[in-house]
N, C-alpha and C. Protein backbone atom coordinates (compact mmCIF):
# COMPACT_ATOMS: atom_id res chain seq x y z
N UNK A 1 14.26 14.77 -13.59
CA UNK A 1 12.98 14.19 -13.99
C UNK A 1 12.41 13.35 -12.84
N UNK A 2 11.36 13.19 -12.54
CA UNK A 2 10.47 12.75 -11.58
C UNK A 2 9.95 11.42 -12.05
N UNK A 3 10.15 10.45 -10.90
CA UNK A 3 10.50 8.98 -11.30
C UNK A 3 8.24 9.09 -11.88
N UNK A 4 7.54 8.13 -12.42
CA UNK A 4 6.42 8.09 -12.26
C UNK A 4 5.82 6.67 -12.61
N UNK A 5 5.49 6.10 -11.62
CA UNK A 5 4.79 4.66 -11.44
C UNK A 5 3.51 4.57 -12.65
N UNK A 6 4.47 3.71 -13.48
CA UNK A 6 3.47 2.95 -15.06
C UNK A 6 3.19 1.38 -14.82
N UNK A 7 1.80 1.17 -14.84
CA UNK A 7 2.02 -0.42 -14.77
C UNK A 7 2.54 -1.12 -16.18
N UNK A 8 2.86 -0.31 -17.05
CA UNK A 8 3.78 -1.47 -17.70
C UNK A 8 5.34 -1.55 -17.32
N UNK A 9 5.82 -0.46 -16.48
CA UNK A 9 6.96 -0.76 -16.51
C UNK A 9 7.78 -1.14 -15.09
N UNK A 10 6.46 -1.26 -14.31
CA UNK A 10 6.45 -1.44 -12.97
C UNK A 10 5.29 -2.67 -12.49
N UNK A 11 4.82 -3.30 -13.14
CA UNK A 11 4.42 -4.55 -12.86
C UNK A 11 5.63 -5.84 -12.42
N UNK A 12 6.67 -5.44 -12.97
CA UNK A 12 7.64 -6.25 -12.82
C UNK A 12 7.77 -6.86 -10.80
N UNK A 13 7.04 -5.67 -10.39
CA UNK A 13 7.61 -5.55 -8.89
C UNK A 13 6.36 -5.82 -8.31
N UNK A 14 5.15 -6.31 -8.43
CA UNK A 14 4.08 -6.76 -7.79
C UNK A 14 4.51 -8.15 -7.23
N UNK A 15 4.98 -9.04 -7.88
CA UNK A 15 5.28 -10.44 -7.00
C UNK A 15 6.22 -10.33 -6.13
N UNK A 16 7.10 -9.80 -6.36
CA UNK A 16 8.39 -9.27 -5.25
C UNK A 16 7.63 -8.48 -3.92
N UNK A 17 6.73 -7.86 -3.85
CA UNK A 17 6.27 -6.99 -2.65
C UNK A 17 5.26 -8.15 -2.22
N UNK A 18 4.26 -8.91 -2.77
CA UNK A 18 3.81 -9.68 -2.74
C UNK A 18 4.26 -10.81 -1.93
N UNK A 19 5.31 -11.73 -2.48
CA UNK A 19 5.93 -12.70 -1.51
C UNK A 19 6.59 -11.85 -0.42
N UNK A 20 6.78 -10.65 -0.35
CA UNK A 20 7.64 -9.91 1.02
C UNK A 20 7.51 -9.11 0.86
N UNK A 21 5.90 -8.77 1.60
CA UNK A 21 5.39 -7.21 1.83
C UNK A 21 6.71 -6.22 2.63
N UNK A 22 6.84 -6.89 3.60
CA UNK A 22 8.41 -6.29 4.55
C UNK A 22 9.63 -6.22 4.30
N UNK A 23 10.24 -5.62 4.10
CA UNK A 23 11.65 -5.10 3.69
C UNK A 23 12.53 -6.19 3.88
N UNK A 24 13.55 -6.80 3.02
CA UNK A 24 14.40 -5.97 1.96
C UNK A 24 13.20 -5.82 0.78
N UNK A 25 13.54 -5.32 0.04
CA UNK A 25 13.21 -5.21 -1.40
C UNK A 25 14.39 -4.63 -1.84
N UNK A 26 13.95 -4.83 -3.26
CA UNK A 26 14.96 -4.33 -4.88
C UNK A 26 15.13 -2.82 -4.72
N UNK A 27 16.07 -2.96 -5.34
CA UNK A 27 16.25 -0.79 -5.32
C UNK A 27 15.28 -0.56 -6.33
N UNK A 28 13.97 -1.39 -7.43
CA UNK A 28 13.58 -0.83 -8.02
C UNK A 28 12.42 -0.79 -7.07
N UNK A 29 11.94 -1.95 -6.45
CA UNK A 29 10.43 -2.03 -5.61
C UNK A 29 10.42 -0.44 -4.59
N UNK A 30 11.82 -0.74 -3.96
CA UNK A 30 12.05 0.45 -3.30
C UNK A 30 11.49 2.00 -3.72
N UNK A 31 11.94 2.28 -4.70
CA UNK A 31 11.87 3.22 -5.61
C UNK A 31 10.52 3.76 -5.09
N UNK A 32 9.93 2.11 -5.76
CA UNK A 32 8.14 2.22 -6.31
C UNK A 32 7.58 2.70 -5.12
N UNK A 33 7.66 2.06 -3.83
CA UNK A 33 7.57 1.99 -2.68
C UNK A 33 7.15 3.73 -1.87
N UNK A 34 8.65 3.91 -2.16
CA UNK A 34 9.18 5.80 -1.69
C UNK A 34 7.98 6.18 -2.24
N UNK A 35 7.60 6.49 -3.41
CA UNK A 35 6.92 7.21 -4.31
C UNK A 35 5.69 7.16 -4.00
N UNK A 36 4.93 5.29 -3.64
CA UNK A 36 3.44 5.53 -3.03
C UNK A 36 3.49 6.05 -1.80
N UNK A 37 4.34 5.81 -0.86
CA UNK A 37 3.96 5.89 0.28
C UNK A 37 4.65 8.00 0.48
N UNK A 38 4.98 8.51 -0.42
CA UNK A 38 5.08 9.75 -0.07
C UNK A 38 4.11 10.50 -0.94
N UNK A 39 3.31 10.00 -1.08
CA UNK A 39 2.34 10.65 -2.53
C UNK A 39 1.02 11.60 -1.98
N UNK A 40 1.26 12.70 -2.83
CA UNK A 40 0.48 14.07 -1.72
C UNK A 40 -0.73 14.55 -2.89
N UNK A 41 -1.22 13.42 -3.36
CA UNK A 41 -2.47 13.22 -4.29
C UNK A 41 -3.87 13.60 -3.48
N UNK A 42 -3.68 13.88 -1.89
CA UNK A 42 -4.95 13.59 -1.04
C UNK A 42 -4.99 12.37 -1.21
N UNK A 43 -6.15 11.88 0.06
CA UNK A 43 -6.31 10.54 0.37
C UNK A 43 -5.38 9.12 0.58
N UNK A 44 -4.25 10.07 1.05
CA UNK A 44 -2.93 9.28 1.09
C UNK A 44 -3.76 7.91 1.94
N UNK A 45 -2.88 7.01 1.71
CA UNK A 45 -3.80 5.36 2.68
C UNK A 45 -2.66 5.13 3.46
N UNK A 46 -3.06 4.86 4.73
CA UNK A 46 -2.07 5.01 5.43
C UNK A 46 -2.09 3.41 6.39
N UNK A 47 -1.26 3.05 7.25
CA UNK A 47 -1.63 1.98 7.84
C UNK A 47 -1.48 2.26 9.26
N UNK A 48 -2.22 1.52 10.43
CA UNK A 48 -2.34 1.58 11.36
C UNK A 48 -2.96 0.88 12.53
N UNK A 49 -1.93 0.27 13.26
CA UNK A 49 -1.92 -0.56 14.39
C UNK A 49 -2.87 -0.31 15.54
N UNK A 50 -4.18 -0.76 15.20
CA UNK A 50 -5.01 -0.04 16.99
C UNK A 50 -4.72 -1.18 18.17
N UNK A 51 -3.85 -2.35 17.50
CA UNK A 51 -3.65 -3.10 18.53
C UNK A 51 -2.20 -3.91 18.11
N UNK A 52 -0.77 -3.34 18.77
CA UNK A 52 0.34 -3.53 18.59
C UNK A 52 0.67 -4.82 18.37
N UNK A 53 1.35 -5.22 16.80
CA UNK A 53 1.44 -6.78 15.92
C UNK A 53 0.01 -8.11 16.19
N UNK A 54 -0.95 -7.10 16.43
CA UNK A 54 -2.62 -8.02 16.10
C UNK A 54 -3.26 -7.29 15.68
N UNK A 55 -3.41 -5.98 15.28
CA UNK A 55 -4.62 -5.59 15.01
C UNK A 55 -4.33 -4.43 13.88
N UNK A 56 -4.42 -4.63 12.87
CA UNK A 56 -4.45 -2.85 12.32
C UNK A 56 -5.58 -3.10 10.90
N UNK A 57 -5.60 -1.68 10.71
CA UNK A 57 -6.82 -0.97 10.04
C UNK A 57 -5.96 0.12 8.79
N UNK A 58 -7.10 0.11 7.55
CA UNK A 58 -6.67 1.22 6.72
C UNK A 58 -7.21 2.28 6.98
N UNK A 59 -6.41 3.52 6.96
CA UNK A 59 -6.59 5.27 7.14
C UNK A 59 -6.50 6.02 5.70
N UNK A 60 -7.25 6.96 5.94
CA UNK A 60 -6.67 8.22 4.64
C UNK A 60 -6.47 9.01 5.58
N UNK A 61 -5.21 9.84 5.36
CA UNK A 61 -4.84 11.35 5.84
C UNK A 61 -5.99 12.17 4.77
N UNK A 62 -6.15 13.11 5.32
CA UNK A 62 -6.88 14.15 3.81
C UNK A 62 -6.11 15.06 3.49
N UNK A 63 -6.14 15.54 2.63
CA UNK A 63 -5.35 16.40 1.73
C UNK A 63 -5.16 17.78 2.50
N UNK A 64 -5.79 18.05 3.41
CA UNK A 64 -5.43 19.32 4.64
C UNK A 64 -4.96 18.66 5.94
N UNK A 65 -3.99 18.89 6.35
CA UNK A 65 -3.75 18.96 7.66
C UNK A 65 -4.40 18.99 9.43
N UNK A 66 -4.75 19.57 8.85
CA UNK A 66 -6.15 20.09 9.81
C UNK A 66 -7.23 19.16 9.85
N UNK A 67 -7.81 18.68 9.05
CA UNK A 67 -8.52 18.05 8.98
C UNK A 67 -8.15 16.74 9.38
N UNK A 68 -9.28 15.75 9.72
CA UNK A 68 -9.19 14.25 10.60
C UNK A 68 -8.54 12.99 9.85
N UNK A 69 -7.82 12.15 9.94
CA UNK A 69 -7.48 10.99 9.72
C UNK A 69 -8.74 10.35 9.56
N UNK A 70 -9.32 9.52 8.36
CA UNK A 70 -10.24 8.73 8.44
C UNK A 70 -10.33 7.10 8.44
N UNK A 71 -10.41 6.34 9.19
CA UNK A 71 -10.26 5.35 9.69
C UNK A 71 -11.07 4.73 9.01
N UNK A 72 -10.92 3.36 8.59
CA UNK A 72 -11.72 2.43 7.94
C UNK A 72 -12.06 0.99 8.70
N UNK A 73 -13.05 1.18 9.40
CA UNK A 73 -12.99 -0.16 10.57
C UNK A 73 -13.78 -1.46 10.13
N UNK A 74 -14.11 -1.38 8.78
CA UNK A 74 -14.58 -2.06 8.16
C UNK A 74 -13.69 -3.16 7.77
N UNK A 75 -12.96 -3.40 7.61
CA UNK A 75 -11.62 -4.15 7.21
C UNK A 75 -10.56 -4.42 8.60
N UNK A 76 -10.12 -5.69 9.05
CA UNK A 76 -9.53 -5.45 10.37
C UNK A 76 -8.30 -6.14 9.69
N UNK A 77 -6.95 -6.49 9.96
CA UNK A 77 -5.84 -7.27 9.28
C UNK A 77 -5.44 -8.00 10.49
N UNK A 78 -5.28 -9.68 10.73
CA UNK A 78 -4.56 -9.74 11.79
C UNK A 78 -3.03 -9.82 11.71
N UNK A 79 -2.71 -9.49 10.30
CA UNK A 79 -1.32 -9.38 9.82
C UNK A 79 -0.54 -7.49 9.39
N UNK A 80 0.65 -7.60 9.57
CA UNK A 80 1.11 -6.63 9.21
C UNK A 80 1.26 -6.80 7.76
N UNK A 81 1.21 -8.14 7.35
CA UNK A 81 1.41 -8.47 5.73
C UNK A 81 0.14 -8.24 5.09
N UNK A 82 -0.61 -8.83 6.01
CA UNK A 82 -2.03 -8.90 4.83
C UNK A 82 -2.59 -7.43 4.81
N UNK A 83 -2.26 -6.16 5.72
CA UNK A 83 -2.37 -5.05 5.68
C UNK A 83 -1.47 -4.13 4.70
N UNK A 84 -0.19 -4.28 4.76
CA UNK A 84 0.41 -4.34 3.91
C UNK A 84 0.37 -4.67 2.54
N UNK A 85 -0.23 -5.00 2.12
CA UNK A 85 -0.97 -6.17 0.79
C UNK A 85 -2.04 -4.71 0.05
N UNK A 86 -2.88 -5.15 0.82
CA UNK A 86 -3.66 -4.15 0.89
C UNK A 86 -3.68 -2.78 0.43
N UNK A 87 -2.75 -2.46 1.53
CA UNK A 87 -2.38 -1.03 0.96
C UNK A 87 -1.41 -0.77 -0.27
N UNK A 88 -0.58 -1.67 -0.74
CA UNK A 88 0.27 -1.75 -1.94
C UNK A 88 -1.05 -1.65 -3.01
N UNK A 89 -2.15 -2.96 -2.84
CA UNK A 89 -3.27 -2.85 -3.80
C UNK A 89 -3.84 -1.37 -4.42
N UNK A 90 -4.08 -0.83 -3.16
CA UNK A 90 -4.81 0.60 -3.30
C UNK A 90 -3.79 1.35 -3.86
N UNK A 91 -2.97 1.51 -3.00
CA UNK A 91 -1.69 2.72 -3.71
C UNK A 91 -1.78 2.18 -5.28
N UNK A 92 -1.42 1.13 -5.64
CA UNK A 92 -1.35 0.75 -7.17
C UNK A 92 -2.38 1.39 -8.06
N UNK A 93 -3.23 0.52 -7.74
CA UNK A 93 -5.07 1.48 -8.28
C UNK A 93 -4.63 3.34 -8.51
N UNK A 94 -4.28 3.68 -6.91
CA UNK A 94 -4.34 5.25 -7.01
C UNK A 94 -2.97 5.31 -8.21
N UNK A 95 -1.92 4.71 -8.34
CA UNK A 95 -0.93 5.33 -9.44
C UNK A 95 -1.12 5.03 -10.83
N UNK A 96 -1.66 3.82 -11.24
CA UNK A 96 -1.65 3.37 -12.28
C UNK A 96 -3.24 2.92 -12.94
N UNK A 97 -4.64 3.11 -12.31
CA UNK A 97 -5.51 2.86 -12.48
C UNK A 97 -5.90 1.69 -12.72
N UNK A 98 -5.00 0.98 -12.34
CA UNK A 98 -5.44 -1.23 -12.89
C UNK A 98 -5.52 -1.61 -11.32
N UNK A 99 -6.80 -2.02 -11.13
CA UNK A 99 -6.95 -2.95 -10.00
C UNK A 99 -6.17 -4.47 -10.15
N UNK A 100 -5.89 -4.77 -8.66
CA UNK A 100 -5.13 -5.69 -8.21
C UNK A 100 -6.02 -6.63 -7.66
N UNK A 101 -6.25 -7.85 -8.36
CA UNK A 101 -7.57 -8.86 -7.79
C UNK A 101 -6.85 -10.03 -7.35
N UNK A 102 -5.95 -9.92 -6.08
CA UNK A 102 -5.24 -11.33 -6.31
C UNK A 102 -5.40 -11.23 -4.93
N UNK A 103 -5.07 -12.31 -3.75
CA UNK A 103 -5.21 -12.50 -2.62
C UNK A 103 -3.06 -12.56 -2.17
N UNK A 104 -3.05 -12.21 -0.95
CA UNK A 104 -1.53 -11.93 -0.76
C UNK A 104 -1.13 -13.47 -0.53
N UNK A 105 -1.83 -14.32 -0.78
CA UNK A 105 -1.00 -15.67 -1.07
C UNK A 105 -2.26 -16.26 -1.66
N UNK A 106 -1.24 -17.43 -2.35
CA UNK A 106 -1.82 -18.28 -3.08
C UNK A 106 -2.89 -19.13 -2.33
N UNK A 107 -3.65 -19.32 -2.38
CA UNK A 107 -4.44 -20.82 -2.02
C UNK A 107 -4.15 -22.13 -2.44
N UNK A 108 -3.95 -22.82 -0.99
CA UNK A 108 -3.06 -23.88 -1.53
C UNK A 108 -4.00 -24.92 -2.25
């Protein structure tokens, strides 16, 4: 059976990726993790560094091969976290249809 990301039974793991977008995580976040980031839905979101630990941007691969990576330069991250963030947000949306309205840290 094929694991499949429910936000009721996988909300549990939003604060955990949240306080530590970057690895370790739980063997369940993990799980969750594998599953967005290998997901062949089209418009996979991808992340990407145009300027090595200062600069990265969100991508979609498209659902053909062949076809172009589309870059989103509208959005710049000067973090690997707050990019990271980000893309957990979207992937979520794309698995479970509940937007994620929270900022990757609290305001103090």
């Amino acid at each position: 059976m094929v694991y499949r990301i429910t936000a009721e039974a996988d909300r549990q793991h939003i604060e955990e990726f949240r306080a530590n977008p970057i690895a370790p995580h739980s063997p369940g976040l993990q799980r969750m993790l594998n599953i967005m980031r290998t997901w062949t839905g089209g418009d996979q979101y991808i992340l990407i560094a145009r300027v090595e630990f200062a600069e990265f941007v969100i991508g979609r691969m498209p659902e053909h091969r062949e076809d172009p990576i589309v870059v989103e330069e509208d959005m710049v991250f000067a973090t690997r976290e707050e990019a990271e963030w980000e893309l957990f947000c979207r992937r979520w949306k794309q698995h479970t249809g509940e937007s994620l309205n929270m900022p990757l840290k609290d305001e103090a």
